[in-house]
PDB file of N, CA and C in Angstrom:
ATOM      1  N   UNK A   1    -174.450 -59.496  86.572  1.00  0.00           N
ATOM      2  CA  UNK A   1    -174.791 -58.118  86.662  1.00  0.00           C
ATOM      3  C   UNK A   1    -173.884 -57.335  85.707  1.00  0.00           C
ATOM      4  N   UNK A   2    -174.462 -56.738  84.857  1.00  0.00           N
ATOM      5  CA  UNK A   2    -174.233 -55.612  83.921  1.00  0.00           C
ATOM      6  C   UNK A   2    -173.819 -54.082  83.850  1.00  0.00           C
ATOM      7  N   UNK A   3    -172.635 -53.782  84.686  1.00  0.00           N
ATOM      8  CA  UNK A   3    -172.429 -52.196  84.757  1.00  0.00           C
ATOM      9  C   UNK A   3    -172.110 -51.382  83.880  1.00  0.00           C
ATOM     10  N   UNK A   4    -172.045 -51.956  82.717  1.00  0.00           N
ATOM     11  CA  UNK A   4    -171.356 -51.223  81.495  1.00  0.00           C
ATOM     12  C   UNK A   4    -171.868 -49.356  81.311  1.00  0.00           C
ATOM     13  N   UNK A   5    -170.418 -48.639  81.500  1.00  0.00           N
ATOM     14  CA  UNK A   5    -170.789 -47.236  81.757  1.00  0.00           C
ATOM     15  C   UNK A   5    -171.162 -46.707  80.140  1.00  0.00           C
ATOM     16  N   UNK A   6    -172.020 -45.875  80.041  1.00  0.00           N
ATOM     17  CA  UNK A   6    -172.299 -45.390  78.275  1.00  0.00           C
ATOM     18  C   UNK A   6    -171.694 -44.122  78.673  1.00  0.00           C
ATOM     19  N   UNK A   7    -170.429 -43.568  77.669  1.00  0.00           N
ATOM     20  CA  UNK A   7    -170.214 -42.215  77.230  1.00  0.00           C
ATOM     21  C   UNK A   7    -171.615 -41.008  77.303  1.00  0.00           C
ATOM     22  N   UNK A   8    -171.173 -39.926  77.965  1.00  0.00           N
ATOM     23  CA  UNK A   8    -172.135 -38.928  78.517  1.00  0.00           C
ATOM     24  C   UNK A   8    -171.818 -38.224  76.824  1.00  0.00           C
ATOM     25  N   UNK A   9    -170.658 -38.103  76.285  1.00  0.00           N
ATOM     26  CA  UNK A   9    -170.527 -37.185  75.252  1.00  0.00           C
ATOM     27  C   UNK A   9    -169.122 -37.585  74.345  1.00  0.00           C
ATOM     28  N   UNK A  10    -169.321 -37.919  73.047  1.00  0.00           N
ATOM     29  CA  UNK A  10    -168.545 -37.994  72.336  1.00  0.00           C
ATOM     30  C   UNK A  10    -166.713 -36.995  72.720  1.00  0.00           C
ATOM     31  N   UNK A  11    -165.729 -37.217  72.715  1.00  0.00           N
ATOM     32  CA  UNK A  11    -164.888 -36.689  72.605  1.00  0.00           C
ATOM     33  C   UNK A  11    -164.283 -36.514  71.226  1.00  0.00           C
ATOM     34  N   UNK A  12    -164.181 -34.825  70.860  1.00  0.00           N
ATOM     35  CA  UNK A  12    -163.666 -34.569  70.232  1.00  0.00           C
ATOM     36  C   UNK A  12    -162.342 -34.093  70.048  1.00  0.00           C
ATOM     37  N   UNK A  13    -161.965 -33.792  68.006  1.00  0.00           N
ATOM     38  CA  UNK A  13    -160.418 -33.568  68.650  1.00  0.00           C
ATOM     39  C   UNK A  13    -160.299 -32.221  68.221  1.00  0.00           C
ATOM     40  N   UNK A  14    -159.414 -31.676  69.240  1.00  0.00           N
ATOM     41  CA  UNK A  14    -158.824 -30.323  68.836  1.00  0.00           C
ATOM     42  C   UNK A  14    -159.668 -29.423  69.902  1.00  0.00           C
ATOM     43  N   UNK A  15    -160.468 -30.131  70.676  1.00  0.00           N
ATOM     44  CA  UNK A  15    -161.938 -28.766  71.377  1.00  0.00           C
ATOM     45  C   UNK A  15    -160.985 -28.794  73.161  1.00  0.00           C
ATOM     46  N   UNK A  16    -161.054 -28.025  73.441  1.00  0.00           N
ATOM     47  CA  UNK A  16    -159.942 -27.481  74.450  1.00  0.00           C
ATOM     48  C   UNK A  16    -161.522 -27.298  75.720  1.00  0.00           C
ATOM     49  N   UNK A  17    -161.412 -28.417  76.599  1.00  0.00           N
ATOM     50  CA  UNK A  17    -162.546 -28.918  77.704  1.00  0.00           C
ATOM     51  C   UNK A  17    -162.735 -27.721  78.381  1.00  0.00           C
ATOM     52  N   UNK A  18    -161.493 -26.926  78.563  1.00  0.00           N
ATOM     53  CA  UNK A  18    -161.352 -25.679  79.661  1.00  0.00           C
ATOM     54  C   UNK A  18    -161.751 -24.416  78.971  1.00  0.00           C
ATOM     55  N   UNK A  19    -161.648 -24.742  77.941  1.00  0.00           N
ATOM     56  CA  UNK A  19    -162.158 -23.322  77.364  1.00  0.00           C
ATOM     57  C   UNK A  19    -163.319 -22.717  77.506  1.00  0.00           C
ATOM     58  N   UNK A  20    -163.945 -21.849  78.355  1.00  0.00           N
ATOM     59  CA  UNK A  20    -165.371 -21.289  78.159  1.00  0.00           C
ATOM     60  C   UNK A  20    -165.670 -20.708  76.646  1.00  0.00           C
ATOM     61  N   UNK A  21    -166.594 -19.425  77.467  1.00  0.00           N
ATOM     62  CA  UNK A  21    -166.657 -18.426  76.073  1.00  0.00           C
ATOM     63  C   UNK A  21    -165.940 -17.219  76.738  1.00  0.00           C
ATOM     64  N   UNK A  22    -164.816 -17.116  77.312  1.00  0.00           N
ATOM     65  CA  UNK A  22    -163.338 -16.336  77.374  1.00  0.00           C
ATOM     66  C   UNK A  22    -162.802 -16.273  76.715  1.00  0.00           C
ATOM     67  N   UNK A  23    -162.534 -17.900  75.948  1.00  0.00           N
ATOM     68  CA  UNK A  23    -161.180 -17.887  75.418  1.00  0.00           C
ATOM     69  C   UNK A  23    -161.539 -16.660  73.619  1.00  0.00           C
ATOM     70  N   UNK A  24    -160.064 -16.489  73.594  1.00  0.00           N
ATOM     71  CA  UNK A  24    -159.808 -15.589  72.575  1.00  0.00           C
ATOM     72  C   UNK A  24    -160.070 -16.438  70.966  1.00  0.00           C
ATOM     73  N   UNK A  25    -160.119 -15.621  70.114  1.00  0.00           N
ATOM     74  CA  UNK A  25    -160.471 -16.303  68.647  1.00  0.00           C
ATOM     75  C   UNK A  25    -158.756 -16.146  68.571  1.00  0.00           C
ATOM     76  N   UNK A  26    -158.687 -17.006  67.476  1.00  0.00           N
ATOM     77  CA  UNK A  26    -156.613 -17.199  67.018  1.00  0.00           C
ATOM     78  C   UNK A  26    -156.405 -15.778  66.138  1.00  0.00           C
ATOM     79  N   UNK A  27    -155.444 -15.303  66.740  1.00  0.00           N
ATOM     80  CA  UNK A  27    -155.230 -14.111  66.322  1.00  0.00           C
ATOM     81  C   UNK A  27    -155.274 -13.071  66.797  1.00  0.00           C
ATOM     82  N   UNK A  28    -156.068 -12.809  67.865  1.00  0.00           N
ATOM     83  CA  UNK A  28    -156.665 -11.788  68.471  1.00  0.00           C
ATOM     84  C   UNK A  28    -155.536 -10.822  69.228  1.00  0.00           C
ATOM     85  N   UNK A  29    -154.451 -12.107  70.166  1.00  0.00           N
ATOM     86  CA  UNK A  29    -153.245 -11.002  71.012  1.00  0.00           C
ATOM     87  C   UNK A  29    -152.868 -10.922  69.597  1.00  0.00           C
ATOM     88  N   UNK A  30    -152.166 -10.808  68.428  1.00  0.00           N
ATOM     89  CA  UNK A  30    -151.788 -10.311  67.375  1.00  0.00           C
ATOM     90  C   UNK A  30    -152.566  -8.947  67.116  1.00  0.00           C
ATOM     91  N   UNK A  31    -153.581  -8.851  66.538  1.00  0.00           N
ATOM     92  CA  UNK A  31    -154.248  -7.259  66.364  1.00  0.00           C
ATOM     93  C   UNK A  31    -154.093  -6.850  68.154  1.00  0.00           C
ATOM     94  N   UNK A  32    -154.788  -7.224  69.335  1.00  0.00           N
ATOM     95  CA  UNK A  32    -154.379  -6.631  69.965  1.00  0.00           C
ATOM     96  C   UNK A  32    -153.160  -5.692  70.672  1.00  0.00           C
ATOM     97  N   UNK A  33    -152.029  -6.474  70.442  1.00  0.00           N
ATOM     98  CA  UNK A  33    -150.440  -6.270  70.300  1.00  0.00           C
ATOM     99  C   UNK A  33    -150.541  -4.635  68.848  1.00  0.00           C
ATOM    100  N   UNK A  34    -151.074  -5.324  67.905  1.00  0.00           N
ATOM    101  CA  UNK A  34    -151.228  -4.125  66.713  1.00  0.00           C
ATOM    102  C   UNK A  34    -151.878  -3.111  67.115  1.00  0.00           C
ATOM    103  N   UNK A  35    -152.721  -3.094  67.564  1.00  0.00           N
ATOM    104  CA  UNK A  35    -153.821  -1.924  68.103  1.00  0.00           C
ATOM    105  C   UNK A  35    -153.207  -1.014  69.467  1.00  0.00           C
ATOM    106  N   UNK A  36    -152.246  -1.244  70.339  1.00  0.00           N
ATOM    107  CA  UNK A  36    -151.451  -1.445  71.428  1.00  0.00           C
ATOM    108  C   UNK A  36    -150.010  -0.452  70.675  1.00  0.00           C
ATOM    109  N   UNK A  37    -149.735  -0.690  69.706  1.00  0.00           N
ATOM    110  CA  UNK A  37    -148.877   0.055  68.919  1.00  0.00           C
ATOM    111  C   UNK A  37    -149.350   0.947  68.447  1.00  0.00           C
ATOM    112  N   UNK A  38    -150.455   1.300  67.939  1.00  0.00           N
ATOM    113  CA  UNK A  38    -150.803   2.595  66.841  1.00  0.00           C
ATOM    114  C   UNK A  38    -151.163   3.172  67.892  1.00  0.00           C
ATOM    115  N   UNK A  39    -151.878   2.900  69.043  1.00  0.00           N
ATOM    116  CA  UNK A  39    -152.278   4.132  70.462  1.00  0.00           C
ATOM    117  C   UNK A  39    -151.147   4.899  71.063  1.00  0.00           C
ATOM    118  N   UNK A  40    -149.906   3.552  71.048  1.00  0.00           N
ATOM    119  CA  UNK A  40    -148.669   4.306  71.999  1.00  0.00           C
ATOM    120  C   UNK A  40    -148.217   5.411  70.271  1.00  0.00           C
ATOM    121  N   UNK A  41    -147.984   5.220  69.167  1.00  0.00           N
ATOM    122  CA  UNK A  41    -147.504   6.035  68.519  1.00  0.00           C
ATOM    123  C   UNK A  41    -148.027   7.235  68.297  1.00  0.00           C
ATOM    124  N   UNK A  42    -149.442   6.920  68.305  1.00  0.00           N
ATOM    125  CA  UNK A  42    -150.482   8.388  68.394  1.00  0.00           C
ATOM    126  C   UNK A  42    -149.944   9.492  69.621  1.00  0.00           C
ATOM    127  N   UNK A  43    -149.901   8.595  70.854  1.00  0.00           N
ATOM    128  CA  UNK A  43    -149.535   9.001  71.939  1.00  0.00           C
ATOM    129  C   UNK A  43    -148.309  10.335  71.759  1.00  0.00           C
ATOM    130  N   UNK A  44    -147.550   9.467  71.501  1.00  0.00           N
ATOM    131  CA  UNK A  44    -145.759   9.432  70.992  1.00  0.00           C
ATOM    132  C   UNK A  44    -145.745  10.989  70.177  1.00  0.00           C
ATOM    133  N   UNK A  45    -146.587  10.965  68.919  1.00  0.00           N
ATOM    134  CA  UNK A  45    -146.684  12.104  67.711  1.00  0.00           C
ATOM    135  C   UNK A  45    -147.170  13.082  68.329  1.00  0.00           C
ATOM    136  N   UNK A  46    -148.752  13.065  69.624  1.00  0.00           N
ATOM    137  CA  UNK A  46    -149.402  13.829  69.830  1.00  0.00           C
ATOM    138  C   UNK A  46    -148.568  14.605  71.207  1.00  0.00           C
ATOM    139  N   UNK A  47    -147.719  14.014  71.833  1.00  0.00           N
ATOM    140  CA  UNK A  47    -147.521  14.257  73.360  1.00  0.00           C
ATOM    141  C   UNK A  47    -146.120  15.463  72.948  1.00  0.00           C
ATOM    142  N   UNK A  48    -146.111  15.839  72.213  1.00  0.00           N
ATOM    143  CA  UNK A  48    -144.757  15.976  72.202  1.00  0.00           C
ATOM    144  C   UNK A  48    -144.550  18.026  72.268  1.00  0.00           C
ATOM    145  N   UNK A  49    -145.766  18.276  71.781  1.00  0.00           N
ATOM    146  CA  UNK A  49    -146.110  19.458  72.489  1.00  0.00           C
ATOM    147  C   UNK A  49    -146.596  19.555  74.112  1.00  0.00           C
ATOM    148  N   UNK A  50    -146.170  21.301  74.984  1.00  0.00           N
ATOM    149  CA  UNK A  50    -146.769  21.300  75.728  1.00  0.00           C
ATOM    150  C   UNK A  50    -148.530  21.636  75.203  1.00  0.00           C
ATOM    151  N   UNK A  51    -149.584  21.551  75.756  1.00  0.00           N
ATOM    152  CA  UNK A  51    -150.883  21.982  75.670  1.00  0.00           C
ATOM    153  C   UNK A  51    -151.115  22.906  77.426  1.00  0.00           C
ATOM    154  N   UNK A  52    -152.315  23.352  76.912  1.00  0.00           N
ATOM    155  CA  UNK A  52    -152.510  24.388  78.009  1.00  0.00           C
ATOM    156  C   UNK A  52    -152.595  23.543  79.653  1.00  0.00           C
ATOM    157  N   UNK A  53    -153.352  22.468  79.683  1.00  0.00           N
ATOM    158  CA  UNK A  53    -153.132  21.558  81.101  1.00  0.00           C
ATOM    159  C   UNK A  53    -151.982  21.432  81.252  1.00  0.00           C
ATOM    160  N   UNK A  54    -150.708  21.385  80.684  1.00  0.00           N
ATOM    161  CA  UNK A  54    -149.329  20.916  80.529  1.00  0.00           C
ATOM    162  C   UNK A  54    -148.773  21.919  81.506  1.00  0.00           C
ATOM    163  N   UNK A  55    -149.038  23.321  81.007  1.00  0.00           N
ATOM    164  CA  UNK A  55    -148.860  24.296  81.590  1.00  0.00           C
ATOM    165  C   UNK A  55    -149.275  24.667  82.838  1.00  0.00           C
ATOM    166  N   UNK A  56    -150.473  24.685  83.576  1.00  0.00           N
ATOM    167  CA  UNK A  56    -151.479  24.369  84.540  1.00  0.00           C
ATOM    168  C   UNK A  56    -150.629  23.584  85.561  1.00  0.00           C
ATOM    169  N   UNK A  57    -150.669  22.209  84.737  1.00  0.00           N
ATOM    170  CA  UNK A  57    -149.686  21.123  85.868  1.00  0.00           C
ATOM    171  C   UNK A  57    -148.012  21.675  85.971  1.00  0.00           C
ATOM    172  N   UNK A  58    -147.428  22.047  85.099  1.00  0.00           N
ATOM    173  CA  UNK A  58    -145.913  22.540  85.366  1.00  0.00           C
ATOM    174  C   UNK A  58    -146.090  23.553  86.686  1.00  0.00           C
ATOM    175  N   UNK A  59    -147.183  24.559  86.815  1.00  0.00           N
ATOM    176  CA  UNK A  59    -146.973  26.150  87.755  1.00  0.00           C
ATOM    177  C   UNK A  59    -147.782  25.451  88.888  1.00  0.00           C
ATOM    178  N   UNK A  60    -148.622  24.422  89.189  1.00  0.00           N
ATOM    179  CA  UNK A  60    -149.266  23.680  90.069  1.00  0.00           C
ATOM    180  C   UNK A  60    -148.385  23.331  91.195  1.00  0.00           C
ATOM    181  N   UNK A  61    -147.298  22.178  90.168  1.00  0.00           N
ATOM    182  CA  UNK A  61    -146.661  21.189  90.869  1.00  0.00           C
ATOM    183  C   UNK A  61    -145.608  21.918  91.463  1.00  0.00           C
ATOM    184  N   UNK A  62    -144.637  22.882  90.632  1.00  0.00           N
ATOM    185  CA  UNK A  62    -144.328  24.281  91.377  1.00  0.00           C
ATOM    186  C   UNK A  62    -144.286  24.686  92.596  1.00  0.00           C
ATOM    187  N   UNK A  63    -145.594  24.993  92.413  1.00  0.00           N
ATOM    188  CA  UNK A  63    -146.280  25.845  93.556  1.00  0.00           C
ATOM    189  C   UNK A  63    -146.729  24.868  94.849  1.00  0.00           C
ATOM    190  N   UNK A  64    -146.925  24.055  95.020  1.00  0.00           N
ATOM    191  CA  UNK A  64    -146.672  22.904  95.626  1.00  0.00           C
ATOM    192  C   UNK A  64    -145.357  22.712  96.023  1.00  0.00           C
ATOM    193  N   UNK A  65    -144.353  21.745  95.294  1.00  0.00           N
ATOM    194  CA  UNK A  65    -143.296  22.209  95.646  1.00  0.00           C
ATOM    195  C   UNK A  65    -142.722  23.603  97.028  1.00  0.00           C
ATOM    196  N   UNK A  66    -143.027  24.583  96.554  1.00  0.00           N
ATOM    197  CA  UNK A  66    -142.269  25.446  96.915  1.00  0.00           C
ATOM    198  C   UNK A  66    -143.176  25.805  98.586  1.00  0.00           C
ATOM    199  N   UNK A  67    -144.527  25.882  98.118  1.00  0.00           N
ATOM    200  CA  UNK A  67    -145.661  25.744  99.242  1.00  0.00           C
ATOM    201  C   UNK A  67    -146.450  24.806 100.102  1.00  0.00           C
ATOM    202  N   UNK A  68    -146.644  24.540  99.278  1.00  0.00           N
ATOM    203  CA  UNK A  68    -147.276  23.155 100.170  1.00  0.00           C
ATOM    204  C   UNK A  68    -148.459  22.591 100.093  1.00  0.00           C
ATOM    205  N   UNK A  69    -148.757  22.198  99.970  1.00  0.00           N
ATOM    206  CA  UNK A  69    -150.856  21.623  99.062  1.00  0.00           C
ATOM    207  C   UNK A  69    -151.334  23.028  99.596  1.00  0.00           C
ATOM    208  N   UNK A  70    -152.217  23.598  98.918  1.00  0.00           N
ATOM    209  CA  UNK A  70    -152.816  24.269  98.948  1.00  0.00           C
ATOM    210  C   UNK A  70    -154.548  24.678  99.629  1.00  0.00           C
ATOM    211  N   UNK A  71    -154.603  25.119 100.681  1.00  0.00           N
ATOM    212  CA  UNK A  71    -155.680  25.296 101.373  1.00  0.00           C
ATOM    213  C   UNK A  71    -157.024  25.777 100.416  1.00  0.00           C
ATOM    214  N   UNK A  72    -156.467  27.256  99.624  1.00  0.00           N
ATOM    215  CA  UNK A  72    -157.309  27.902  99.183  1.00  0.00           C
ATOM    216  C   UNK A  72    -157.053  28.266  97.744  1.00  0.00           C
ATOM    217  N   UNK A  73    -158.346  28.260  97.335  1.00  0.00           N
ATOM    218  CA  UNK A  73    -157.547  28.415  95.416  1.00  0.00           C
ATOM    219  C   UNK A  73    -156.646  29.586  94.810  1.00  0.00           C
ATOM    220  N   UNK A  74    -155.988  29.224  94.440  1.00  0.00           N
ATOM    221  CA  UNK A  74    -154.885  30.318  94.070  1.00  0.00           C
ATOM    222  C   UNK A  74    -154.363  30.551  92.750  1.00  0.00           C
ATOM    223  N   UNK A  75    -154.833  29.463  91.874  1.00  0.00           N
ATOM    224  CA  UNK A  75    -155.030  29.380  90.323  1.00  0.00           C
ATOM    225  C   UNK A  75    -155.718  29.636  89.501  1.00  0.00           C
ATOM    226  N   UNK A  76    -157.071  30.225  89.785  1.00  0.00           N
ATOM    227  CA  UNK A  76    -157.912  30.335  88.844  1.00  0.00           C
ATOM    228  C   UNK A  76    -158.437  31.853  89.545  1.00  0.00           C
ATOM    229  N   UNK A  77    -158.963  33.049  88.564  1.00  0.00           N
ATOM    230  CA  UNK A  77    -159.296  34.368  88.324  1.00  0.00           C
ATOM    231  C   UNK A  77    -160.597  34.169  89.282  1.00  0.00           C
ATOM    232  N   UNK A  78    -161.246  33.062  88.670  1.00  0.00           N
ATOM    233  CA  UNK A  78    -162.973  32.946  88.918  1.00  0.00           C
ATOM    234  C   UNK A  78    -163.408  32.647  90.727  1.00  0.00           C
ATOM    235  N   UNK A  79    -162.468  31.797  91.083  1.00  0.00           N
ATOM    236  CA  UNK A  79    -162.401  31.371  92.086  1.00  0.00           C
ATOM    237  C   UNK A  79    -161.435  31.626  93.189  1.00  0.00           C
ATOM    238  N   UNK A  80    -160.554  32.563  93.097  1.00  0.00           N
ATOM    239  CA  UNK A  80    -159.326  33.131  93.530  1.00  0.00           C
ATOM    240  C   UNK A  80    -159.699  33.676  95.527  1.00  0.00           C
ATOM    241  N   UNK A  81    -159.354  32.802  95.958  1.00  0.00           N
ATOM    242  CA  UNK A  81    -159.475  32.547  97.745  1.00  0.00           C
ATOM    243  C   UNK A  81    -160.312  31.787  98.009  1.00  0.00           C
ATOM    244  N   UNK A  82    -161.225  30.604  97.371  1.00  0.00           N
ATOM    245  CA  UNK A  82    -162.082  30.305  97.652  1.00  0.00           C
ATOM    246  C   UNK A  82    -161.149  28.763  98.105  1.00  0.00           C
ATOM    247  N   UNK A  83    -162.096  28.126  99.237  1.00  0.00           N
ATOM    248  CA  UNK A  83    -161.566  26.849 100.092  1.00  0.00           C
ATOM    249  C   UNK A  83    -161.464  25.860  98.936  1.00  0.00           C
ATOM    250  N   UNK A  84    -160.433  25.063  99.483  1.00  0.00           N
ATOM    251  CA  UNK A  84    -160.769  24.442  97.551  1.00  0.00           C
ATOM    252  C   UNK A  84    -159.046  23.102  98.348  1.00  0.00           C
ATOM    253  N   UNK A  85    -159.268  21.827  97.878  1.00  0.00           N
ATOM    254  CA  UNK A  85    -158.519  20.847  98.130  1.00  0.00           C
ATOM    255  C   UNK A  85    -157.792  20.368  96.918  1.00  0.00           C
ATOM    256  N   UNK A  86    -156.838  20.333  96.344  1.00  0.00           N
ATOM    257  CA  UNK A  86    -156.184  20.169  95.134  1.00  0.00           C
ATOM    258  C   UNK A  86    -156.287  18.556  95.368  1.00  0.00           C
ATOM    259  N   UNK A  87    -156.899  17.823  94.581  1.00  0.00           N
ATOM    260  CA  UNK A  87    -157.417  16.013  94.949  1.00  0.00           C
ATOM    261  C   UNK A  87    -155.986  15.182  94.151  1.00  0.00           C
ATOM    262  N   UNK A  88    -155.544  16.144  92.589  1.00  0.00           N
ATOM    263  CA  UNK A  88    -154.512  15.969  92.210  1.00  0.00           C
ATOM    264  C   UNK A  88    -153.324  16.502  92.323  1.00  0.00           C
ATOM    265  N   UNK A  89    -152.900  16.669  93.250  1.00  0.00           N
ATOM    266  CA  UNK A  89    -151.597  17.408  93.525  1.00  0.00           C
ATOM    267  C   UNK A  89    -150.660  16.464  93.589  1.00  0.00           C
ATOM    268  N   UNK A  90    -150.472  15.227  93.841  1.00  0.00           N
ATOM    269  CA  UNK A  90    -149.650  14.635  94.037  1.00  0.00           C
ATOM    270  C   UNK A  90    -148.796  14.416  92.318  1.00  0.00           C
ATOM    271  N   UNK A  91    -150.575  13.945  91.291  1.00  0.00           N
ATOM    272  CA  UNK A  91    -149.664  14.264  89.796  1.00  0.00           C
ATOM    273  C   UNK A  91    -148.970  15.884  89.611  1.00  0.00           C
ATOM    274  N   UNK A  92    -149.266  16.674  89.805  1.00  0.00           N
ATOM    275  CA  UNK A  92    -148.814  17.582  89.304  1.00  0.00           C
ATOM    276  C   UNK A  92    -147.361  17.887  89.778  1.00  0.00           C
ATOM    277  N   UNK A  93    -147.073  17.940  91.298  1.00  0.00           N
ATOM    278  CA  UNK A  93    -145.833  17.253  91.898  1.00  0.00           C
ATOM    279  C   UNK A  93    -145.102  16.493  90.669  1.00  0.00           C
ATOM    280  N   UNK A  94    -145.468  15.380  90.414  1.00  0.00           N
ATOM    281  CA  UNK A  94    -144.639  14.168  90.122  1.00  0.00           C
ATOM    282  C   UNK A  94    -144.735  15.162  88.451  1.00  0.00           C
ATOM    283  N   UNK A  95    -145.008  15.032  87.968  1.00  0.00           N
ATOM    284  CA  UNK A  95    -145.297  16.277  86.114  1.00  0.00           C
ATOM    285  C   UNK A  95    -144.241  17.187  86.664  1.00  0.00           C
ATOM    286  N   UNK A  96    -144.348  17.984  87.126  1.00  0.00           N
ATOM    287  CA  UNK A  96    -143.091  18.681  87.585  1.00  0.00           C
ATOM    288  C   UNK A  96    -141.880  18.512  87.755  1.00  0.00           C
ATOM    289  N   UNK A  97    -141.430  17.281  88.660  1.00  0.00           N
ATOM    290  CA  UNK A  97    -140.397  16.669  89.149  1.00  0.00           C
ATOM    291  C   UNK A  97    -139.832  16.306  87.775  1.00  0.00           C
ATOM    292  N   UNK A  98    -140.632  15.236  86.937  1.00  0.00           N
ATOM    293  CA  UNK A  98    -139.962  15.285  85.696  1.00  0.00           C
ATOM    294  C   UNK A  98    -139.695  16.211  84.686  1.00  0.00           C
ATOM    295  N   UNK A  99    -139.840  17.217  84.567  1.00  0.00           N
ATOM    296  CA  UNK A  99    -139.925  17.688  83.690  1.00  0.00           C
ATOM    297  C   UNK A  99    -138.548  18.582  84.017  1.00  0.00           C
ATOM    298  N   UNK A 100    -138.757  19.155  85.502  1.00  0.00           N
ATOM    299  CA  UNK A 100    -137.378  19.529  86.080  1.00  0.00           C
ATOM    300  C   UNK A 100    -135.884  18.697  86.311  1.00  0.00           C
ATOM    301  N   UNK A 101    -136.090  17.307  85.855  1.00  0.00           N
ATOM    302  CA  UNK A 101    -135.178  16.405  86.149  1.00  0.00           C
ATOM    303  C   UNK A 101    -134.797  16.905  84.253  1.00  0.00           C
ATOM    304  N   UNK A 102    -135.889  16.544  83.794  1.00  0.00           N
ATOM    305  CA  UNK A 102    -135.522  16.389  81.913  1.00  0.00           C
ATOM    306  C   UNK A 102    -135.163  17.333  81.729  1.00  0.00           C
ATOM    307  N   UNK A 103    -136.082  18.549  82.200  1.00  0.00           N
ATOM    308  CA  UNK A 103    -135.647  19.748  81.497  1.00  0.00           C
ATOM    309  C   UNK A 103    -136.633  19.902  80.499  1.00  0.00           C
ATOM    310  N   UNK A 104    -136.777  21.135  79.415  1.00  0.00           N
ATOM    311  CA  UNK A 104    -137.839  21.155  78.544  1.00  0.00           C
ATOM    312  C   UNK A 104    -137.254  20.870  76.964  1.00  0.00           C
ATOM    313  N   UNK A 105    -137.216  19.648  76.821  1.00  0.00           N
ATOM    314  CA  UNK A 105    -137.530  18.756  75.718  1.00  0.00           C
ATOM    315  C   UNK A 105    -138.276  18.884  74.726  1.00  0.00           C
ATOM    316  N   UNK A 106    -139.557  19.215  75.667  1.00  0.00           N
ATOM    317  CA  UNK A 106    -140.729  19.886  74.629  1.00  0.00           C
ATOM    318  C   UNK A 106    -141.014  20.824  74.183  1.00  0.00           C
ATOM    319  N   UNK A 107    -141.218  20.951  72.532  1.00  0.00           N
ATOM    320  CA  UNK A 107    -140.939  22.059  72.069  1.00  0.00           C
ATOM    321  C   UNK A 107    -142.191  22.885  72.229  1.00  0.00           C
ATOM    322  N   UNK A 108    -142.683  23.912  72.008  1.00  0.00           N
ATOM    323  CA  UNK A 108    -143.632  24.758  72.989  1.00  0.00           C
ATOM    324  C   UNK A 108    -144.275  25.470  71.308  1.00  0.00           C
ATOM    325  N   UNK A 109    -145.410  24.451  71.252  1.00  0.00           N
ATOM    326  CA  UNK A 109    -146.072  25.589  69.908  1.00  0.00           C
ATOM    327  C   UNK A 109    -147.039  26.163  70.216  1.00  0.00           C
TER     328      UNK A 109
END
């Protein structure tokens, strides 16, 4: 009796068995790593002014601070007493906290 098993598939060399179609092309964490740098520097160049939300979140987190989440709107002209739940207060808190720890760093154009 004859069991001789026949190869289902040639083995090749260099082909990585585990690899789906996940794996990355060679090179890729390289530009990614590159691409990962020019966002944080954009970041870096662009952040360095306050902008008008900057401002918004500094008198927010404030006002918080000093009050306490806020029931009813108290920031805006348009909407001024109306029922209203601040969903981000906790960032504006924490934007605050730092900025009062740093101090203003940022130069204000």
């Amino acid at each position: 009796m004859n069991l001789a098993v026949a190869p289902t598939r040639p083995a090749s060399a260099g082909v990585n068995p585990r690899a789906g179609s996940a794996a990355l092309p060679p090179g890729a964490q390289s530009w990614f790593v590159a691409g990962l740098a020019v966002v944080l520097a954009g970041n870096v160049m662009y952040s360095r002014r306050l902008f008008g939300d900057s401002y918004y979140d500094l008198y927010a987190g404030r006002y918080i601070i000093q009050h306490g989440i806020p029931q009813r709107n108290t920031v805006t002209a348009a909407s001024h007493g109306a029922p209203w739940i601040d969903q981000q207060w906790l960032a504006h808190v924490l934007y605050y906290a730092v900025w009062a720890a740093g101090g203003s760093w940022l130069p204000c154009r």
